[in-house]
Protein backbone atom coordinates (compact mmCIF):
# COMPACT_ATOMS: atom_id res chain seq x y z
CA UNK A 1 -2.50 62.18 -87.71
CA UNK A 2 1.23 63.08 -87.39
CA UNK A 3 3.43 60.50 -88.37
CA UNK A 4 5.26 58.36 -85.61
CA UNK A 5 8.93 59.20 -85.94
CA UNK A 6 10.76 55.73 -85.95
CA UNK A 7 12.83 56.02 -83.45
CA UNK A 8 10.07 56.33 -80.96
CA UNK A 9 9.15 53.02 -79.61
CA UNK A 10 5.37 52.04 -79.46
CA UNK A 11 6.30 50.91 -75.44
CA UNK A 12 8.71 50.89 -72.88
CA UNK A 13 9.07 48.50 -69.87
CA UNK A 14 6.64 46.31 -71.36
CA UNK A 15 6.14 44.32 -68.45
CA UNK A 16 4.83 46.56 -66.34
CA UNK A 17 1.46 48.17 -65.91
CA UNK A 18 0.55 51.07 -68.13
CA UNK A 19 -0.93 54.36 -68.09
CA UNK A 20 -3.12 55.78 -70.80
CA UNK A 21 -3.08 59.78 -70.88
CA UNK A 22 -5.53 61.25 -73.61
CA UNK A 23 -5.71 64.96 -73.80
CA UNK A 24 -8.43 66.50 -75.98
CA UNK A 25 -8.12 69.68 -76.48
CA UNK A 26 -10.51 72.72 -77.58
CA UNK A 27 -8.52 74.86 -80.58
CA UNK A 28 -12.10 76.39 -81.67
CA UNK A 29 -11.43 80.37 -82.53
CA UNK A 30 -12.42 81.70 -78.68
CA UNK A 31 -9.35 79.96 -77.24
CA UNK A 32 -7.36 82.93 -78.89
CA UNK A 33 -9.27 85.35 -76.10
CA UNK A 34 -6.30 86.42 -73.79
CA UNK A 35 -4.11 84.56 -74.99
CA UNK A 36 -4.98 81.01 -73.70
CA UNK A 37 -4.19 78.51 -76.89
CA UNK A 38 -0.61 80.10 -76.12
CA UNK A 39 -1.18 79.29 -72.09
CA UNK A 40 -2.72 75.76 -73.31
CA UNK A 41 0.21 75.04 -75.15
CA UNK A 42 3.06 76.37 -72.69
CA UNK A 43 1.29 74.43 -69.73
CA UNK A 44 1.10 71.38 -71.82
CA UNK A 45 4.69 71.33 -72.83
CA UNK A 46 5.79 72.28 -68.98
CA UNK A 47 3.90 69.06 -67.75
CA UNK A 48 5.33 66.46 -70.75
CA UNK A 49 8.83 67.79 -69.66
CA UNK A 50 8.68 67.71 -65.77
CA UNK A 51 6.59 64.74 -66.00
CA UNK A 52 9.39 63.16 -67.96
CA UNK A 53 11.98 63.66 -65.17
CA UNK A 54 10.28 61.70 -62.63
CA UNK A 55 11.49 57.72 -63.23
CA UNK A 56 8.38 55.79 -62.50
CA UNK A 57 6.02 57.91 -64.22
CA UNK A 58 7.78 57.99 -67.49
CA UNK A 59 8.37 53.97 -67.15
CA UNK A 60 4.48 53.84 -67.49
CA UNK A 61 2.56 56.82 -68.71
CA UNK A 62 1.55 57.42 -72.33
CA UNK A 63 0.17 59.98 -73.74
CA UNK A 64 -1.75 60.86 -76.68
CA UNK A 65 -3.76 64.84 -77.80
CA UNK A 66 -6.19 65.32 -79.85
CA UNK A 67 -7.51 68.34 -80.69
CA UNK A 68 -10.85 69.97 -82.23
CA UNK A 69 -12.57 72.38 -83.55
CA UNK A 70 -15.67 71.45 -86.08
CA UNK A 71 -13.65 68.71 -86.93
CA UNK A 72 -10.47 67.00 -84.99
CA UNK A 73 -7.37 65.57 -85.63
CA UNK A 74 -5.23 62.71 -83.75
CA UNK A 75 -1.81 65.79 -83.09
CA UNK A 76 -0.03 62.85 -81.16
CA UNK A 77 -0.65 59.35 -81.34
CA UNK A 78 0.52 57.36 -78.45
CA UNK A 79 3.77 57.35 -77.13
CA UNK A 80 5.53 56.79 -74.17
CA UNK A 81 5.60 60.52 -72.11
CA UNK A 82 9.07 61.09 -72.79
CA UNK A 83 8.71 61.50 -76.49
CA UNK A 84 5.40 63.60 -76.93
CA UNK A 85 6.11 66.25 -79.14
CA UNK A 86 5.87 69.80 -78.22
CA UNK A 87 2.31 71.56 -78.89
CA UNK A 88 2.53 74.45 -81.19
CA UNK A 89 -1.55 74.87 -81.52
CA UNK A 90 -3.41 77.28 -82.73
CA UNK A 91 -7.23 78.65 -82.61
CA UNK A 92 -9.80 78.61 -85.00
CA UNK A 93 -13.67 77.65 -86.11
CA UNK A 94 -16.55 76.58 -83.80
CA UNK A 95 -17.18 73.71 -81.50
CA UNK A 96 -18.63 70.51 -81.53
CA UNK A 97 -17.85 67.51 -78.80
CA UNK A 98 -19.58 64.16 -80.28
CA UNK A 99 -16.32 63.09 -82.80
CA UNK A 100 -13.50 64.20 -80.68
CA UNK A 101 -14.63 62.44 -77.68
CA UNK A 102 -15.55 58.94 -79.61
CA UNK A 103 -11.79 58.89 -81.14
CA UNK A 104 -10.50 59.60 -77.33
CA UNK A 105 -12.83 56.40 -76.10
CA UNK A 106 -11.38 54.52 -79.15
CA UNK A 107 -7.85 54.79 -78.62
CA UNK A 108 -8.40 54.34 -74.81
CA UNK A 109 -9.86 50.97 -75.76
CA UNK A 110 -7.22 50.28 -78.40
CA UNK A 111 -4.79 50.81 -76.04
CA UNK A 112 -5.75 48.83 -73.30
CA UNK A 113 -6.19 45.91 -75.68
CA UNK A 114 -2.60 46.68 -76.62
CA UNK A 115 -1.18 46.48 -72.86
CA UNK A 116 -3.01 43.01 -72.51
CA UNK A 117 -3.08 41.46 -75.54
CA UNK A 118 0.37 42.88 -76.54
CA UNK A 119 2.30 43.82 -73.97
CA UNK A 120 1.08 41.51 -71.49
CA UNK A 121 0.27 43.30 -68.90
CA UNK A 122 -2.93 44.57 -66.98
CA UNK A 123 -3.36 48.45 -66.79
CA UNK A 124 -4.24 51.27 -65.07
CA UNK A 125 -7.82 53.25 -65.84
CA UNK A 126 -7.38 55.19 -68.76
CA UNK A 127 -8.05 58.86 -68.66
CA UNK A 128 -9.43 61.07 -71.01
CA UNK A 129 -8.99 65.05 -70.15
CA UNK A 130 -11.34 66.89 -72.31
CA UNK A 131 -10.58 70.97 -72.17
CA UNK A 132 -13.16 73.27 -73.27
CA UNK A 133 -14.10 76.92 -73.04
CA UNK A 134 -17.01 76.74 -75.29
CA UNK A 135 -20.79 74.79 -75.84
CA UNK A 136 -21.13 72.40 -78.33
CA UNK A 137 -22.98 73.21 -81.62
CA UNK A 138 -23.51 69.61 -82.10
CA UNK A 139 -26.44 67.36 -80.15
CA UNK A 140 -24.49 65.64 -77.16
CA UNK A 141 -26.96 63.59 -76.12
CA UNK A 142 -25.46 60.07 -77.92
CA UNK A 143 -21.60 60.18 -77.09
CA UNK A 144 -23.33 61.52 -73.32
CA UNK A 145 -24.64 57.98 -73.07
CA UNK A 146 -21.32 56.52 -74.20
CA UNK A 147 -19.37 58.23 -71.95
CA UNK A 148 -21.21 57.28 -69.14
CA UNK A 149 -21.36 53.71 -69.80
CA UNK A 150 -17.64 53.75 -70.49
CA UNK A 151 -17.10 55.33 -66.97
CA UNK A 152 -20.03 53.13 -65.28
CA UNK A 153 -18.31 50.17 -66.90
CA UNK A 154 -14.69 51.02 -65.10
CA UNK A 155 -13.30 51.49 -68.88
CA UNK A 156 -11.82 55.09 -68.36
CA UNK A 157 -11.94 58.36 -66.23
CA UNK A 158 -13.19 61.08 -67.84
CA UNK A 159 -12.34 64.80 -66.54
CA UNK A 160 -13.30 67.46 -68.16
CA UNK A 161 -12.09 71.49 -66.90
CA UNK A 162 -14.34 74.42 -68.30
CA UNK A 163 -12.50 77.66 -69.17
CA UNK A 164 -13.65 81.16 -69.31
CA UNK A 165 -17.22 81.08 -70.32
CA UNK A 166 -17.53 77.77 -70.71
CA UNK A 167 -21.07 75.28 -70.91
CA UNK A 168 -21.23 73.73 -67.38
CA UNK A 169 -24.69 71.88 -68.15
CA UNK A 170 -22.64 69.88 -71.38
CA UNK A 171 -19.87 69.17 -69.37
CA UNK A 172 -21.98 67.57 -66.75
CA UNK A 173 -24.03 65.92 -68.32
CA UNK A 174 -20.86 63.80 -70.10
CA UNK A 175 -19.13 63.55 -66.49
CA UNK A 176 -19.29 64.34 -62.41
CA UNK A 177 -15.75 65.07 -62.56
CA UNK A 178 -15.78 68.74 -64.14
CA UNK A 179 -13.52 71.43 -62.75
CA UNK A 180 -13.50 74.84 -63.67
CA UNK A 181 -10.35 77.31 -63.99
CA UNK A 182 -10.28 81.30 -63.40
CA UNK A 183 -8.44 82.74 -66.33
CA UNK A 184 -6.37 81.69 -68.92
CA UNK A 185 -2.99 80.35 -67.31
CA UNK A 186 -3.31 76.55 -67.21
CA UNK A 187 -0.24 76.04 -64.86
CA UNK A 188 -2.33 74.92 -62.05
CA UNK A 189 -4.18 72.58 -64.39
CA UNK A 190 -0.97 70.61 -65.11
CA UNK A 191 0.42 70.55 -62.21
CA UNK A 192 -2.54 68.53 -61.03
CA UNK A 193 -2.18 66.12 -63.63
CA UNK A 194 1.58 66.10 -63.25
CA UNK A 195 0.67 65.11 -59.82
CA UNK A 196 -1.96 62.68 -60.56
CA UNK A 197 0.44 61.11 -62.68
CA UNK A 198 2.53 60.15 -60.51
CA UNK A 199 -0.01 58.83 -57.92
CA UNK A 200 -1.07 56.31 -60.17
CA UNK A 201 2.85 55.62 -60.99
CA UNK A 202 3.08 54.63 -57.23
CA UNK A 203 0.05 52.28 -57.41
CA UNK A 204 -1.05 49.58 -58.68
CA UNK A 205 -4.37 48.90 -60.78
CA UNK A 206 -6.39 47.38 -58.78
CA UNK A 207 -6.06 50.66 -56.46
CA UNK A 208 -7.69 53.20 -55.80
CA UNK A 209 -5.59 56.10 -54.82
CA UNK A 210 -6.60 59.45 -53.48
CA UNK A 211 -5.53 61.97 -55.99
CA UNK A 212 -4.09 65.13 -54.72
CA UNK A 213 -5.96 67.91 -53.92
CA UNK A 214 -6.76 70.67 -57.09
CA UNK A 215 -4.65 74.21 -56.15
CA UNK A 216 -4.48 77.68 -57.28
CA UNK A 217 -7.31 78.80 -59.82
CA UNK A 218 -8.68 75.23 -60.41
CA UNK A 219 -11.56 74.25 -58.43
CA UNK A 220 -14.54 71.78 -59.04
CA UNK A 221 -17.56 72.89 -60.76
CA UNK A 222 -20.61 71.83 -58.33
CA UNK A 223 -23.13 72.59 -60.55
CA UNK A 224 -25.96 70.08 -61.75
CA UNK A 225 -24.27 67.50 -60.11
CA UNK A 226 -27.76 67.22 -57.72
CA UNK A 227 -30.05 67.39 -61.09
């Protein structure tokens, strides 16, 4: 895990409701195809700094990124949006979900016991945004079950977007809420999230606010969602 610089504080305008933002992000070797760990990282880094500009959202939203391969690692820890560091990843191995996705619905949970317990404060729905354009090598069907119950529960929203030739079956079967993206430039992506973002900034948590619509090359992926 990268070390929290010390002049980042662990909150800011503790008093008010949070937002926790976890990105978890597929480095495996196939994200080097066309170029899209570069895309991945440029659209990243585009949304932490626009995202920071806009007053409410960056008095509530933190964000955290893990990423993965055959094994993961905690890149950014929580911190308030305004001091994520810049993403310089890069691609490499094979894929597996199950550990990833268990440390993303840890720290969701660690965090929200943080708002309340610490902080004081109710918050908003966690997300988790899982980004993949691969299958998993590794049997699914126990952190499926956890996901599910996490999301049936009201614990966290869990998105996942499918790139390039990605596994639409494993994607659905951890969540409903799967879109899919044409090529490799994830600016459309973040601007969604950018957007999102500052929705929920607008709300209030016991809302439930329409988020805006997805645009350019990002669309839903309807498949299995009947099976």
């Amino acid at each position: 895990m990268r070390q929290k610089r010390p002049d980042v504080p662990p909150i800011i305008n503790a008093n008010e409701s949070h937002m926790a933002l976890v990105f978890v992000l597929d480095v495996s070797l196939s994200m080097e195809d066309g170029g899209a760990i570069e895309q991945l990282n440029e659209g990243f880094n585009r949304f932490k700094d626009e995202v920071s500009n806009d007053k409410q959202t960056r008095k509530i939203l933190d964000v955290a990124v893990i990423k993965f391969n055959d094994e993961f690692e905690v890149v950014q820890d929580f911190v308030p949006v305004e001091y994520v560091e810049p993403l310089e990843l890069e691609a490499d191995g094979p894929t597996y979900y199950t550990e990833p996705i268990r440390e993303a619905m840890k720290m969701v949970t660690e965090r929200s016991h943080f708002y309340r317990e610490a902080a004081g404060s109710e918050p908003y729905k966690p997300w988790i945004l899982f980004v993949t354009d691969g299958a998993p090598l590794d049997d699914i069907a126990e952190v499926t079950h956890e996901v599910r119950k996490m999301q049936a529960d009201g614990q966290v929203r869990f998105i996942a977007l499918g790139v390039g030739d990605y596994d639409s079956k494993s994607l659905h079967q951890l969540t409903d809420a799967v879109f899919r993206m044409e090529g490799k430039d994830f600016t459309s992506f973040f601007n969604w999230v950018g957007k999102s973002m500052r929705v929920v900034s607008q709300s209030s948590p016991s809302d439930k606010p329409a988020m805006p619509p997805l645009e350019g090359d990002v669309s839903r992926d309807t498949n299995f969602l009947n099976d």
